[in-house]
PDB file of N, CA and C in Angstrom:
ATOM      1  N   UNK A   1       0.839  -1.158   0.000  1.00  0.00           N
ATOM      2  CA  UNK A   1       0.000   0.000   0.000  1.00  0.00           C
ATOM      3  C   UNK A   1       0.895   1.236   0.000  1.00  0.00           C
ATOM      4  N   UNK A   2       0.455   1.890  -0.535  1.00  0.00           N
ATOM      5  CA  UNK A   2       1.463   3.448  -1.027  1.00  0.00           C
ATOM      6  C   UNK A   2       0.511   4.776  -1.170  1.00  0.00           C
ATOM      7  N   UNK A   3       0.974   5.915  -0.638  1.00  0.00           N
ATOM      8  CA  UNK A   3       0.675   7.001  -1.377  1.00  0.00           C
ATOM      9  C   UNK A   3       1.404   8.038  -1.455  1.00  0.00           C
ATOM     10  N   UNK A   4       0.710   8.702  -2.407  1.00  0.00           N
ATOM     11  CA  UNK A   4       1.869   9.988  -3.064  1.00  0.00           C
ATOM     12  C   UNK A   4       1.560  11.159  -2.672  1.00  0.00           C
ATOM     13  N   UNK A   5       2.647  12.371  -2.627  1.00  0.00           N
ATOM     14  CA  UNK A   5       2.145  13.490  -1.872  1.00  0.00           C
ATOM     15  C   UNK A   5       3.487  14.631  -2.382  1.00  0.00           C
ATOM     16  N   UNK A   6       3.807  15.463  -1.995  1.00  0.00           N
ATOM     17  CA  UNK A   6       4.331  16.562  -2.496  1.00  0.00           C
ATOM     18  C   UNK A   6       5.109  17.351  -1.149  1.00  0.00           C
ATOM     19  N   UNK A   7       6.112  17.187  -0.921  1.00  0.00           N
ATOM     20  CA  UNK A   7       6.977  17.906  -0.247  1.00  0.00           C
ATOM     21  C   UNK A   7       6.852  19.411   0.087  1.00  0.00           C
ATOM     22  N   UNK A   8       6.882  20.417   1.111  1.00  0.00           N
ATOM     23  CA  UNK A   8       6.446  21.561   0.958  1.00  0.00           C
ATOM     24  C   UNK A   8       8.292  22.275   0.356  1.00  0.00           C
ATOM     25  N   UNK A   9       8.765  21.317   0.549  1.00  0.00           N
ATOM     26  CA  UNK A   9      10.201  21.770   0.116  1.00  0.00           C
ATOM     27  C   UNK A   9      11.392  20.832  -0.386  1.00  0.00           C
ATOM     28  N   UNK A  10      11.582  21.280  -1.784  1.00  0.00           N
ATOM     29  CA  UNK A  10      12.327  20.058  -2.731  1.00  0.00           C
ATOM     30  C   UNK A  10      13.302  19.598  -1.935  1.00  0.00           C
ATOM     31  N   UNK A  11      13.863  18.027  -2.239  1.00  0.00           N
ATOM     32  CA  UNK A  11      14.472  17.802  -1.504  1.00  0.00           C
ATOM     33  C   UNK A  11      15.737  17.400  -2.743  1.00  0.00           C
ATOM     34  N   UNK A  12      16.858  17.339  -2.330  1.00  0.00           N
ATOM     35  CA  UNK A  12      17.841  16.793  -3.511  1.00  0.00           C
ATOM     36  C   UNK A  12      18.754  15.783  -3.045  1.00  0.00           C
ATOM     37  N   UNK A  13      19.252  14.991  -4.735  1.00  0.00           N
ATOM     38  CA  UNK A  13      19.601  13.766  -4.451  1.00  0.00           C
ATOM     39  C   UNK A  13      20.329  13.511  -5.687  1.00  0.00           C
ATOM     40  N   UNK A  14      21.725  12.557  -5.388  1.00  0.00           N
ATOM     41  CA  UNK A  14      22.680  12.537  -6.149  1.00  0.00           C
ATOM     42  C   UNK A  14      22.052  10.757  -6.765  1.00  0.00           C
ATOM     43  N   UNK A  15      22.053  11.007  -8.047  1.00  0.00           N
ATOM     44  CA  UNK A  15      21.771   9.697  -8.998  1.00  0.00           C
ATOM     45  C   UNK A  15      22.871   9.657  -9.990  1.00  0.00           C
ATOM     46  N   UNK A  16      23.623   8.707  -9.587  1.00  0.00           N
ATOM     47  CA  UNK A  16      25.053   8.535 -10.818  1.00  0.00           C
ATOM     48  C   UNK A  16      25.865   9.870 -10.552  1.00  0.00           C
ATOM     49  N   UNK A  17      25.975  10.137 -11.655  1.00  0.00           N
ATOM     50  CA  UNK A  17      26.802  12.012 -11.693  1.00  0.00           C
ATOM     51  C   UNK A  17      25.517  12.869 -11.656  1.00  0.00           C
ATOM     52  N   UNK A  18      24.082  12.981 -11.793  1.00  0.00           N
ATOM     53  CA  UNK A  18      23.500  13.653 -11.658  1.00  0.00           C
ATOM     54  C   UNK A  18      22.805  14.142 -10.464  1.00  0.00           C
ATOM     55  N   UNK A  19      22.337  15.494  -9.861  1.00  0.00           N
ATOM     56  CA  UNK A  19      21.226  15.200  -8.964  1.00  0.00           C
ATOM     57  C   UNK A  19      20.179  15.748  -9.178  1.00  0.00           C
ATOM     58  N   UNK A  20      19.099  15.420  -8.829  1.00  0.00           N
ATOM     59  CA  UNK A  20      18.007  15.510  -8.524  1.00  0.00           C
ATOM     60  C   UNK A  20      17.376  16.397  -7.839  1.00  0.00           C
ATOM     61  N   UNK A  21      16.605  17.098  -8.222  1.00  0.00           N
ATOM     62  CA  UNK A  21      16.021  18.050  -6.521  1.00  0.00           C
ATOM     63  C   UNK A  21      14.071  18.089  -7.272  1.00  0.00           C
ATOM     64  N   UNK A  22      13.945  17.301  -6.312  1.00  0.00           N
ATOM     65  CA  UNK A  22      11.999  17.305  -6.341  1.00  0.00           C
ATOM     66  C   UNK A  22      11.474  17.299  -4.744  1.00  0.00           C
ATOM     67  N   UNK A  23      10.024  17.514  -4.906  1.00  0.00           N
ATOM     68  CA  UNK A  23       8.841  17.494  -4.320  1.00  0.00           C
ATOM     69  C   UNK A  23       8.201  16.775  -4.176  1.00  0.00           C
ATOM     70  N   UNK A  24       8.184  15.741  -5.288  1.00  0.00           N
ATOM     71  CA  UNK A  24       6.953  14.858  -5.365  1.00  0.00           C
ATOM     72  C   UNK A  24       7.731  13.261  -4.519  1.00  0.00           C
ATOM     73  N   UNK A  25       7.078  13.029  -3.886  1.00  0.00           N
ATOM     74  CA  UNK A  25       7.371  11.718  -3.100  1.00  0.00           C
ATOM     75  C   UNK A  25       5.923  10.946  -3.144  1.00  0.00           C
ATOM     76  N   UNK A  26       6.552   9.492  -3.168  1.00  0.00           N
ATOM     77  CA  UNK A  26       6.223   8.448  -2.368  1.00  0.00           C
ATOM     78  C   UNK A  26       5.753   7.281  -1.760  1.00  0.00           C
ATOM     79  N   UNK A  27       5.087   7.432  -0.428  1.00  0.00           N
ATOM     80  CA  UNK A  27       5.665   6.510   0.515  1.00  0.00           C
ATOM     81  C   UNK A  27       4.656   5.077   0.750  1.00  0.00           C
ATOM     82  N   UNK A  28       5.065   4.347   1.496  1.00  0.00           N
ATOM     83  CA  UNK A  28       4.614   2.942   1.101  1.00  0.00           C
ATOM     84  C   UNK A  28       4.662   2.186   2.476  1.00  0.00           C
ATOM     85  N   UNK A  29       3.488   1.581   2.511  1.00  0.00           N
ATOM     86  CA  UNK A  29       4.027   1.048   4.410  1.00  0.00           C
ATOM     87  C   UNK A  29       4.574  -0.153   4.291  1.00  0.00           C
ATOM     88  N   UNK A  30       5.389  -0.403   5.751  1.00  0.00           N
ATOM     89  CA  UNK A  30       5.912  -1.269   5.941  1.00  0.00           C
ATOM     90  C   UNK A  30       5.323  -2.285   6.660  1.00  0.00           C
ATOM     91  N   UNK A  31       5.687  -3.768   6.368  1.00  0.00           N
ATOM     92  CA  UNK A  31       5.409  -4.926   7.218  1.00  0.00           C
ATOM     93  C   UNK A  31       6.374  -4.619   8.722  1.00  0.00           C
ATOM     94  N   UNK A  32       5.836  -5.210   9.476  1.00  0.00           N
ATOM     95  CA  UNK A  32       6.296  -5.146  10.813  1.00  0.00           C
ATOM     96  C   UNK A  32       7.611  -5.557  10.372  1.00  0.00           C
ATOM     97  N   UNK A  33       8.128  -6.673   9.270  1.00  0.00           N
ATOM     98  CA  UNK A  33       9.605  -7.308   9.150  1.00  0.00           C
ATOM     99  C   UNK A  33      10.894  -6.006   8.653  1.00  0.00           C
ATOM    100  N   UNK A  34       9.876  -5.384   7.813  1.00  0.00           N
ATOM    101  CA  UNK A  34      10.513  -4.050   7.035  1.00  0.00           C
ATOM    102  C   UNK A  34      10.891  -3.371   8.133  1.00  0.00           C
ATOM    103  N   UNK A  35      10.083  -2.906   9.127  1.00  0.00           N
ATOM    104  CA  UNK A  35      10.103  -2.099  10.232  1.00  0.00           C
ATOM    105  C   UNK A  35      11.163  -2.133  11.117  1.00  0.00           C
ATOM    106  N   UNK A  36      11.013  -3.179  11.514  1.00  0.00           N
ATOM    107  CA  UNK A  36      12.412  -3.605  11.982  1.00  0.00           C
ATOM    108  C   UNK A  36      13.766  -3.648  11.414  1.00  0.00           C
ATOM    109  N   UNK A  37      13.722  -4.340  10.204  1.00  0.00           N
ATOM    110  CA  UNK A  37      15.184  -4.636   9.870  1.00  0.00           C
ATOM    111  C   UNK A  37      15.724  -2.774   9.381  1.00  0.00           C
ATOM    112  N   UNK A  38      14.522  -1.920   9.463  1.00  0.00           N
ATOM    113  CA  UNK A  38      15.077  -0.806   9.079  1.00  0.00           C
ATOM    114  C   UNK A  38      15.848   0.170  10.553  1.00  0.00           C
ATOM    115  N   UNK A  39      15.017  -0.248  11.437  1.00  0.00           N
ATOM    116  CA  UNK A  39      15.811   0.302  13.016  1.00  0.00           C
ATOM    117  C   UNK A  39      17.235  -0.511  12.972  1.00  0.00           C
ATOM    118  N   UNK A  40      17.053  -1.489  12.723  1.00  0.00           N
ATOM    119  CA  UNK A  40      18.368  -2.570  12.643  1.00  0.00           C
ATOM    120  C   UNK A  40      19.194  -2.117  11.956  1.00  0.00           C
ATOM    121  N   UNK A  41      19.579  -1.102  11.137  1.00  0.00           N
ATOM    122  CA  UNK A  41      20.319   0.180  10.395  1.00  0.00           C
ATOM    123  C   UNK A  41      20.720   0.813  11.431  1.00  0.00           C
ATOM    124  N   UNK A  42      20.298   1.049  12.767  1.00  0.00           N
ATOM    125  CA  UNK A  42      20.772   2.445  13.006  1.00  0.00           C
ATOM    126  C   UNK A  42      22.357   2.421  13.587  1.00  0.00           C
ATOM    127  N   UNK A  43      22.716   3.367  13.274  1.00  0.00           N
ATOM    128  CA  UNK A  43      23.895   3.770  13.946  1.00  0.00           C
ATOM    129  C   UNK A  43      23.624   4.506  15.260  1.00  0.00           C
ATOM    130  N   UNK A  44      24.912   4.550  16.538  1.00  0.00           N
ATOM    131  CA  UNK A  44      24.586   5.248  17.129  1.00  0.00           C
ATOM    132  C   UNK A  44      24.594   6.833  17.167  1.00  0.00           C
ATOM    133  N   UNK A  45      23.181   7.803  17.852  1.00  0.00           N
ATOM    134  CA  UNK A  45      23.204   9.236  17.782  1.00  0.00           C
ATOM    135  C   UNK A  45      21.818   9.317  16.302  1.00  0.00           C
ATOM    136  N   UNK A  46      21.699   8.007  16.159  1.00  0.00           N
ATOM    137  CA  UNK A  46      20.515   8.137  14.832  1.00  0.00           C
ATOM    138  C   UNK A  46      19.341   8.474  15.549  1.00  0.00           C
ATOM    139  N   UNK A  47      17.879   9.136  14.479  1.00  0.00           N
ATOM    140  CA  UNK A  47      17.092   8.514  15.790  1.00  0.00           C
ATOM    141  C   UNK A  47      15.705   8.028  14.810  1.00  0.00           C
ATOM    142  N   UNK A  48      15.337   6.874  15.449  1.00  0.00           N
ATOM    143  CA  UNK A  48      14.532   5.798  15.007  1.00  0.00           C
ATOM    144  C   UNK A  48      13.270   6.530  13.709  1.00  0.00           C
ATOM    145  N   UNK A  49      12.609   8.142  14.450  1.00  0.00           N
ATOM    146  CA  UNK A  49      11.589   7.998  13.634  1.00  0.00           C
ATOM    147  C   UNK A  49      12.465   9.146  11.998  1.00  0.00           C
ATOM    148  N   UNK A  50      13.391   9.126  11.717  1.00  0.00           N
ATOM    149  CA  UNK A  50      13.901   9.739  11.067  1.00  0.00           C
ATOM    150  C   UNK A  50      14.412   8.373  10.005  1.00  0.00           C
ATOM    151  N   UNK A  51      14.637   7.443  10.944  1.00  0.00           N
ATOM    152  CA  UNK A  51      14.958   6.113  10.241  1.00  0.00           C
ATOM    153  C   UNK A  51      13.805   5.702   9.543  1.00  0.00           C
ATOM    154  N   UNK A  52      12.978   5.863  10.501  1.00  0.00           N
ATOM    155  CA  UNK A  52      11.362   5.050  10.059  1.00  0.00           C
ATOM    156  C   UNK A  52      10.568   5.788   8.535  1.00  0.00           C
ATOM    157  N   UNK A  53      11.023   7.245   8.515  1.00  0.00           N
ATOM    158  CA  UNK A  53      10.057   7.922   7.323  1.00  0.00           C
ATOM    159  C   UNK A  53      11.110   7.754   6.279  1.00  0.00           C
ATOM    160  N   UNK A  54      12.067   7.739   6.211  1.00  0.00           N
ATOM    161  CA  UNK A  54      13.212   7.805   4.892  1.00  0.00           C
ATOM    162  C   UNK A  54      12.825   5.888   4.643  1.00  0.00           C
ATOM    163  N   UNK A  55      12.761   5.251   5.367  1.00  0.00           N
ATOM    164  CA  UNK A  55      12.697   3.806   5.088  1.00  0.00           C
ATOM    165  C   UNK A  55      11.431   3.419   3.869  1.00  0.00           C
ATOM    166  N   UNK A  56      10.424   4.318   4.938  1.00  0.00           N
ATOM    167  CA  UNK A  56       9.144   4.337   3.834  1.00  0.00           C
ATOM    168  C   UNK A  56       8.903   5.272   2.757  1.00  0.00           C
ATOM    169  N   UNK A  57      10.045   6.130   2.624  1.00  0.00           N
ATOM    170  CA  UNK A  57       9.872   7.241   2.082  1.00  0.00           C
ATOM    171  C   UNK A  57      10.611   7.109   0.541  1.00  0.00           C
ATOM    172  N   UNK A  58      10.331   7.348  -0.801  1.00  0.00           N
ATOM    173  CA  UNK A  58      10.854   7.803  -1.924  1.00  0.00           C
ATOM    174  C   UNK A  58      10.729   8.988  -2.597  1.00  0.00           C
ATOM    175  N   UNK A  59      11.148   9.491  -3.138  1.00  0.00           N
ATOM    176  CA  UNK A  59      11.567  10.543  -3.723  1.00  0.00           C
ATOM    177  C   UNK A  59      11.374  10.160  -5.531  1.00  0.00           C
ATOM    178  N   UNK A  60      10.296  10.947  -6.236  1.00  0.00           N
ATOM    179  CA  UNK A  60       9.748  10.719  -7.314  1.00  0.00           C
ATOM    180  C   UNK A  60      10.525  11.719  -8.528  1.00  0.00           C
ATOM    181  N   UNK A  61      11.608  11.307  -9.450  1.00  0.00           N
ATOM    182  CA  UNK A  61      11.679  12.130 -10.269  1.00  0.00           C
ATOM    183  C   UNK A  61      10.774  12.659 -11.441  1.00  0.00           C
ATOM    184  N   UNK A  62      11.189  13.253 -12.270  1.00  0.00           N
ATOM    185  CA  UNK A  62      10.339  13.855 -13.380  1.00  0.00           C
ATOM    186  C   UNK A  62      10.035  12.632 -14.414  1.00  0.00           C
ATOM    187  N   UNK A  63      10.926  11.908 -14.337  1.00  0.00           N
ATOM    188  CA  UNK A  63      10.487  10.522 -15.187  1.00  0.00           C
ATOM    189  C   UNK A  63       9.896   8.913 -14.489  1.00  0.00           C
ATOM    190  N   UNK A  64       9.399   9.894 -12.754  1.00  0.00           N
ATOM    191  CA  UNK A  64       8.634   8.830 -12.192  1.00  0.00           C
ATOM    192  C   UNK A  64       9.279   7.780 -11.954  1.00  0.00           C
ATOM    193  N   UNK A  65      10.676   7.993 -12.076  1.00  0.00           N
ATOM    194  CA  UNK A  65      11.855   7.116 -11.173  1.00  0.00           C
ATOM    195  C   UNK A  65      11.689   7.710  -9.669  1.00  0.00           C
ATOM    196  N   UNK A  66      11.510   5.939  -8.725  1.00  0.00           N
ATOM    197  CA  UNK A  66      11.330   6.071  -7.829  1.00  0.00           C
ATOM    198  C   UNK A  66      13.096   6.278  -7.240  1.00  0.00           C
ATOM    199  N   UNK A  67      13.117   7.472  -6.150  1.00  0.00           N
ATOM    200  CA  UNK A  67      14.542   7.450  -5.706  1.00  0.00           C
ATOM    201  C   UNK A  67      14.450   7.390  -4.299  1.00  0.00           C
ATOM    202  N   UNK A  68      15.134   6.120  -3.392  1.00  0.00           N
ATOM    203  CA  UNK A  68      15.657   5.876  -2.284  1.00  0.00           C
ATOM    204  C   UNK A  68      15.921   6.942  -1.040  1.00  0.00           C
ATOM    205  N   UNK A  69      14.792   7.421   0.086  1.00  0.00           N
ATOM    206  CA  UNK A  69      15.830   8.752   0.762  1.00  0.00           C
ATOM    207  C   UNK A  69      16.955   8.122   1.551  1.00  0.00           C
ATOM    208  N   UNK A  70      17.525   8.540   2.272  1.00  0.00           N
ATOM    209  CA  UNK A  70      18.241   8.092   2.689  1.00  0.00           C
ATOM    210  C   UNK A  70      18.434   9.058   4.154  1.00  0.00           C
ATOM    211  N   UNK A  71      18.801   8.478   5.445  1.00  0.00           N
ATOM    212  CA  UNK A  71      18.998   8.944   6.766  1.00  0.00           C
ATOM    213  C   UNK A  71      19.161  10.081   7.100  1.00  0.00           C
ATOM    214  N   UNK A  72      20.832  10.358   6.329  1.00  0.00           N
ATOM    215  CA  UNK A  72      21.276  11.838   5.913  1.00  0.00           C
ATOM    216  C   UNK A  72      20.857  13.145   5.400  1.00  0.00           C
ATOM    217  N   UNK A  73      19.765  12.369   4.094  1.00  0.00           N
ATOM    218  CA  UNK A  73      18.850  13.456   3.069  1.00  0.00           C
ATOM    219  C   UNK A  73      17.710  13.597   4.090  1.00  0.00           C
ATOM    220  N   UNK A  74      16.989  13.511   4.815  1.00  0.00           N
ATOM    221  CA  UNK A  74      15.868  13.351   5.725  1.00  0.00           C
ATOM    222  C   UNK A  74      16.559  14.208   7.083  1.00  0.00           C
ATOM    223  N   UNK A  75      17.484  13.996   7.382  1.00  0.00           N
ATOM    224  CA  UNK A  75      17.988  14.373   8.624  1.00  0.00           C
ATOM    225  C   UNK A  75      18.154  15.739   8.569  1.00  0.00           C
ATOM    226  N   UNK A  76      19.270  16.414   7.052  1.00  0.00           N
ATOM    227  CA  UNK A  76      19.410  17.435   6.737  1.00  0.00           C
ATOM    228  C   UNK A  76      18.142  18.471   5.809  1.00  0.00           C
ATOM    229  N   UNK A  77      17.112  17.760   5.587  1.00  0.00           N
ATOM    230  CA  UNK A  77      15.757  18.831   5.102  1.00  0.00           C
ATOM    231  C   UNK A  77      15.110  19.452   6.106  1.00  0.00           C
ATOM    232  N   UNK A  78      14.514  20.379   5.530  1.00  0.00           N
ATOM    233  CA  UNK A  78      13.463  20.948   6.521  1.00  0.00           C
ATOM    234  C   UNK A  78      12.149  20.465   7.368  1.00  0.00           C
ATOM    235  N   UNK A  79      12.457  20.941   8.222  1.00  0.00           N
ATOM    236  CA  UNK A  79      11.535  20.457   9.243  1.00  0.00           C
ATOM    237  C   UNK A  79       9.808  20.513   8.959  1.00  0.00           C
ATOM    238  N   UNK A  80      10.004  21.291   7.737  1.00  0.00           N
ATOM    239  CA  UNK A  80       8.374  21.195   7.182  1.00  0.00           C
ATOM    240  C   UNK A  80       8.214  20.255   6.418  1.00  0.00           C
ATOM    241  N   UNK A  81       9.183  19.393   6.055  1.00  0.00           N
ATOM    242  CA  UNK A  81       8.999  18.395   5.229  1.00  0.00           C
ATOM    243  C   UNK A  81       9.048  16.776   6.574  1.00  0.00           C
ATOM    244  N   UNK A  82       9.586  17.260   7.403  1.00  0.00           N
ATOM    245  CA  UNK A  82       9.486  16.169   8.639  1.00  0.00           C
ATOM    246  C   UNK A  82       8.111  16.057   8.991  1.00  0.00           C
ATOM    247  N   UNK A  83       7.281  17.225   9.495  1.00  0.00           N
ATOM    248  CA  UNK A  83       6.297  17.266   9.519  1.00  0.00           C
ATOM    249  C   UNK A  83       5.192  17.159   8.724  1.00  0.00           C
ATOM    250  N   UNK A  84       5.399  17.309   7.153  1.00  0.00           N
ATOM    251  CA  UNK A  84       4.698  16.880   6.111  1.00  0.00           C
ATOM    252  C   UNK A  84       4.795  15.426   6.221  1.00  0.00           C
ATOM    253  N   UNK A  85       5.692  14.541   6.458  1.00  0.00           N
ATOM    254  CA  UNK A  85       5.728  13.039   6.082  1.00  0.00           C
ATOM    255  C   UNK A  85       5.240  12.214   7.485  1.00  0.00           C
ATOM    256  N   UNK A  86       5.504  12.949   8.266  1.00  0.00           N
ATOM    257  CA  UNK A  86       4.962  12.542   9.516  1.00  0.00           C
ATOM    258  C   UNK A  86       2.959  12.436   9.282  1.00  0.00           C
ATOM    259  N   UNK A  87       2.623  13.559   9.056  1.00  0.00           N
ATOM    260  CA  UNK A  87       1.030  13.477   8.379  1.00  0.00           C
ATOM    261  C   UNK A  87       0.731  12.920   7.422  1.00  0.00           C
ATOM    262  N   UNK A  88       1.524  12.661   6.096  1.00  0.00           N
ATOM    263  CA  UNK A  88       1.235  11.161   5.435  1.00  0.00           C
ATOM    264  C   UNK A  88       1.071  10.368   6.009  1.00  0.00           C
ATOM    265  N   UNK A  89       2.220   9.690   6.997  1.00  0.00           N
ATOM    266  CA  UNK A  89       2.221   8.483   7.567  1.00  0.00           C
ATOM    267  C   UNK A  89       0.664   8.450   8.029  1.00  0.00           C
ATOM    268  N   UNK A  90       0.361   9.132   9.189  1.00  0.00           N
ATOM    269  CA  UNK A  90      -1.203   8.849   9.516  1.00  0.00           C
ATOM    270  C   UNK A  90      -1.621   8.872   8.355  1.00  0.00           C
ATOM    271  N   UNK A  91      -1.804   9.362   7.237  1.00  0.00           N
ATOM    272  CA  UNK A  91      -2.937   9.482   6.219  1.00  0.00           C
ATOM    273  C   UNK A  91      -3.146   8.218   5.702  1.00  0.00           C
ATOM    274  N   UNK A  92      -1.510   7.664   5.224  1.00  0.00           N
ATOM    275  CA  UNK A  92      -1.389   6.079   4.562  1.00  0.00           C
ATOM    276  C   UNK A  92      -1.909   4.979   5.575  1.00  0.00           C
ATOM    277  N   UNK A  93      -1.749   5.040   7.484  1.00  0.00           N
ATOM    278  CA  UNK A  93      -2.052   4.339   8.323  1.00  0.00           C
ATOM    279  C   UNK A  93      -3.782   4.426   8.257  1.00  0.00           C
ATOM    280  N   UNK A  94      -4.073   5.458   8.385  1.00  0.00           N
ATOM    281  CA  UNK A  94      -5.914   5.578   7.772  1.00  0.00           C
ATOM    282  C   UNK A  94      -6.304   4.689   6.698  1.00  0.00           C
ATOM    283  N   UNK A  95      -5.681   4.633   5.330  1.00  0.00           N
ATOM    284  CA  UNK A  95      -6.015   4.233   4.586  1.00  0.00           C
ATOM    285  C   UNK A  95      -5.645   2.799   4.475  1.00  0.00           C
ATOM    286  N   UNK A  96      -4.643   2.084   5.709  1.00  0.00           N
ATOM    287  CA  UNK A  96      -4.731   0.803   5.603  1.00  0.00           C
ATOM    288  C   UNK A  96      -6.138   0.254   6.529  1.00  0.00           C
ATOM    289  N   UNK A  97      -6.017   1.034   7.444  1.00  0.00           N
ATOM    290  CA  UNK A  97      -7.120   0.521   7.955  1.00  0.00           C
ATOM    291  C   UNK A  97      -8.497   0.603   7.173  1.00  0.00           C
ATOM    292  N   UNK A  98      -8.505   1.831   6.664  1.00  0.00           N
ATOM    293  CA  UNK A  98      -9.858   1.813   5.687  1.00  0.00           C
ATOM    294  C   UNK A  98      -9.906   0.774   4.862  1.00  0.00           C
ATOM    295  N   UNK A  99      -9.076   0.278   4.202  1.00  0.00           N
ATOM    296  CA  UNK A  99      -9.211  -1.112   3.061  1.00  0.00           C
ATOM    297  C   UNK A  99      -9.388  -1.725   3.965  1.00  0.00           C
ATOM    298  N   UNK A 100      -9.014  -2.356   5.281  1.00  0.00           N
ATOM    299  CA  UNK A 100      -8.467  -4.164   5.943  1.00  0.00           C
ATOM    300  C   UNK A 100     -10.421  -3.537   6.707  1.00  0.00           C
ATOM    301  N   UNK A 101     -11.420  -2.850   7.112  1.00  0.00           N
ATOM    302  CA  UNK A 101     -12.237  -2.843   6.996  1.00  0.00           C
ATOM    303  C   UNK A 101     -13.443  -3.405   5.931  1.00  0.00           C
ATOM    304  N   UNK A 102     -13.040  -2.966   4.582  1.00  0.00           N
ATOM    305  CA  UNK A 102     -13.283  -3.228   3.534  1.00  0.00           C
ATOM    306  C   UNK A 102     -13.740  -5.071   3.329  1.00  0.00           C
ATOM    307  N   UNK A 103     -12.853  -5.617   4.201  1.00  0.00           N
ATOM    308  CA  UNK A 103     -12.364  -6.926   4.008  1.00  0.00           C
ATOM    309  C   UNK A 103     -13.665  -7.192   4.733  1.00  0.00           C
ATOM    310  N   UNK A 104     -14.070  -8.803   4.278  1.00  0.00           N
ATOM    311  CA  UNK A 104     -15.602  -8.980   5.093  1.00  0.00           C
ATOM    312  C   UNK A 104     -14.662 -10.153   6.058  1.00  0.00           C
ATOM    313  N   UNK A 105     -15.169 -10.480   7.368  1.00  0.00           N
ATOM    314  CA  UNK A 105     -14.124 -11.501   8.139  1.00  0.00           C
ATOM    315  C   UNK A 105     -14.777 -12.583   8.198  1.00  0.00           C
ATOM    316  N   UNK A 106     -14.000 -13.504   8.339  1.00  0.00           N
ATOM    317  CA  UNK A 106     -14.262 -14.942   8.413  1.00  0.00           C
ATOM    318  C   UNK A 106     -14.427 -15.343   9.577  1.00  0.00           C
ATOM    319  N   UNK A 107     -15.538 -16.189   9.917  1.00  0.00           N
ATOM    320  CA  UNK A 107     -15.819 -16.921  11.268  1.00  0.00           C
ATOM    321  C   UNK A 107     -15.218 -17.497  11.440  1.00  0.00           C
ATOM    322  N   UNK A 108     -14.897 -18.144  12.794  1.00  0.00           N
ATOM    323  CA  UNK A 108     -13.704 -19.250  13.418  1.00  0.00           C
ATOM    324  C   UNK A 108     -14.523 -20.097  13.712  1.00  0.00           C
ATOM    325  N   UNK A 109     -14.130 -21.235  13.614  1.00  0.00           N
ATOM    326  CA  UNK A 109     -15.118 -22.757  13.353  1.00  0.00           C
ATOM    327  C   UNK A 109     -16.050 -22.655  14.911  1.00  0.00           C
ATOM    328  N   UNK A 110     -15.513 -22.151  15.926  1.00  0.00           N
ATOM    329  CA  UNK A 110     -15.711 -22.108  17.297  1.00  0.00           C
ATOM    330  C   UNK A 110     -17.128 -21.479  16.354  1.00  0.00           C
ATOM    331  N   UNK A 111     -17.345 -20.502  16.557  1.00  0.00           N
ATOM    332  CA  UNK A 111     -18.328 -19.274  16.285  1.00  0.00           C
ATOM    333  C   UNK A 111     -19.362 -20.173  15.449  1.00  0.00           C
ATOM    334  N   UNK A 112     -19.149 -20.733  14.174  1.00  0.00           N
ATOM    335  CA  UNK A 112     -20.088 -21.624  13.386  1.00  0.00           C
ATOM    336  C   UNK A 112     -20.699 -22.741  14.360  1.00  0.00           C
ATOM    337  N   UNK A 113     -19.948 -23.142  14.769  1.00  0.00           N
ATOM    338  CA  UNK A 113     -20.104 -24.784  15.775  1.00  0.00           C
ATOM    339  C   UNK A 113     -21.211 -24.363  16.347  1.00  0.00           C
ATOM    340  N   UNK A 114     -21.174 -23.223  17.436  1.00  0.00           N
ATOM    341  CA  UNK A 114     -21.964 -22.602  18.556  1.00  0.00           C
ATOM    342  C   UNK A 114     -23.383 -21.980  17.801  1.00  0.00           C
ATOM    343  N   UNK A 115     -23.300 -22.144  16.476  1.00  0.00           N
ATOM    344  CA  UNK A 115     -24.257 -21.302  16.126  1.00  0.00           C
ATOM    345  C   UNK A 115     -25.462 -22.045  15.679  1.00  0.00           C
TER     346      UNK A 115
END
């Protein structure tokens, strides 16, 4: 599950010899396994939720190449863009729950048996 959204402030990024500087991101949630093995990165003096939004976070060029953030690029942007991705996150966490609602649930044999 993913969604896309727009940076209030470009962010830039070195691809080969070129870089990059966009707005448009993004982000995609993680399985609890993702989640982890991405804290499992940290170095010490890192700090986890800076780990956590660059993990889920990409960076969309003009040809809709998805680009990787990375710890550093996240650490050093603006804080309106911390706070922009921080309010995705809830937005994308809304919208998982809105689909896994969606889902009709299955009875547990217990529940049929008794019925």
């Amino acid at each position: 599950m993913k969604i896309e959204g727009t940076l209030p402030v470009a962010m830039l990024a070195l691809v080969g010899q070129q870089t990059v500087k966009t707005k448009n991101i993004v982000m995609v949630q993680q399985t609890t396994e993702q989640y982890y093995q991405a804290q499992a990165t940290a170095l010490p003096g890192q700090w986890i939720e800076i780990i956590d939004l660059a993990s889920m976070t990409k960076l969309v060029d003009e040809n809709s190449k998805e680009i990787p953030v990375s710890y550093e690029m996240l650490a050093s942007t603006s804080r309106q863009n911390r706070d922009y991705l921080i309010s995705l996150r809830s937005q994308l966490d809304a919208k998982e729950i809105a689909e896994s609602e969606d889902i009709p649930s299955v009875e547990s044999e217990d529940s049929i048996e008794s019925a």
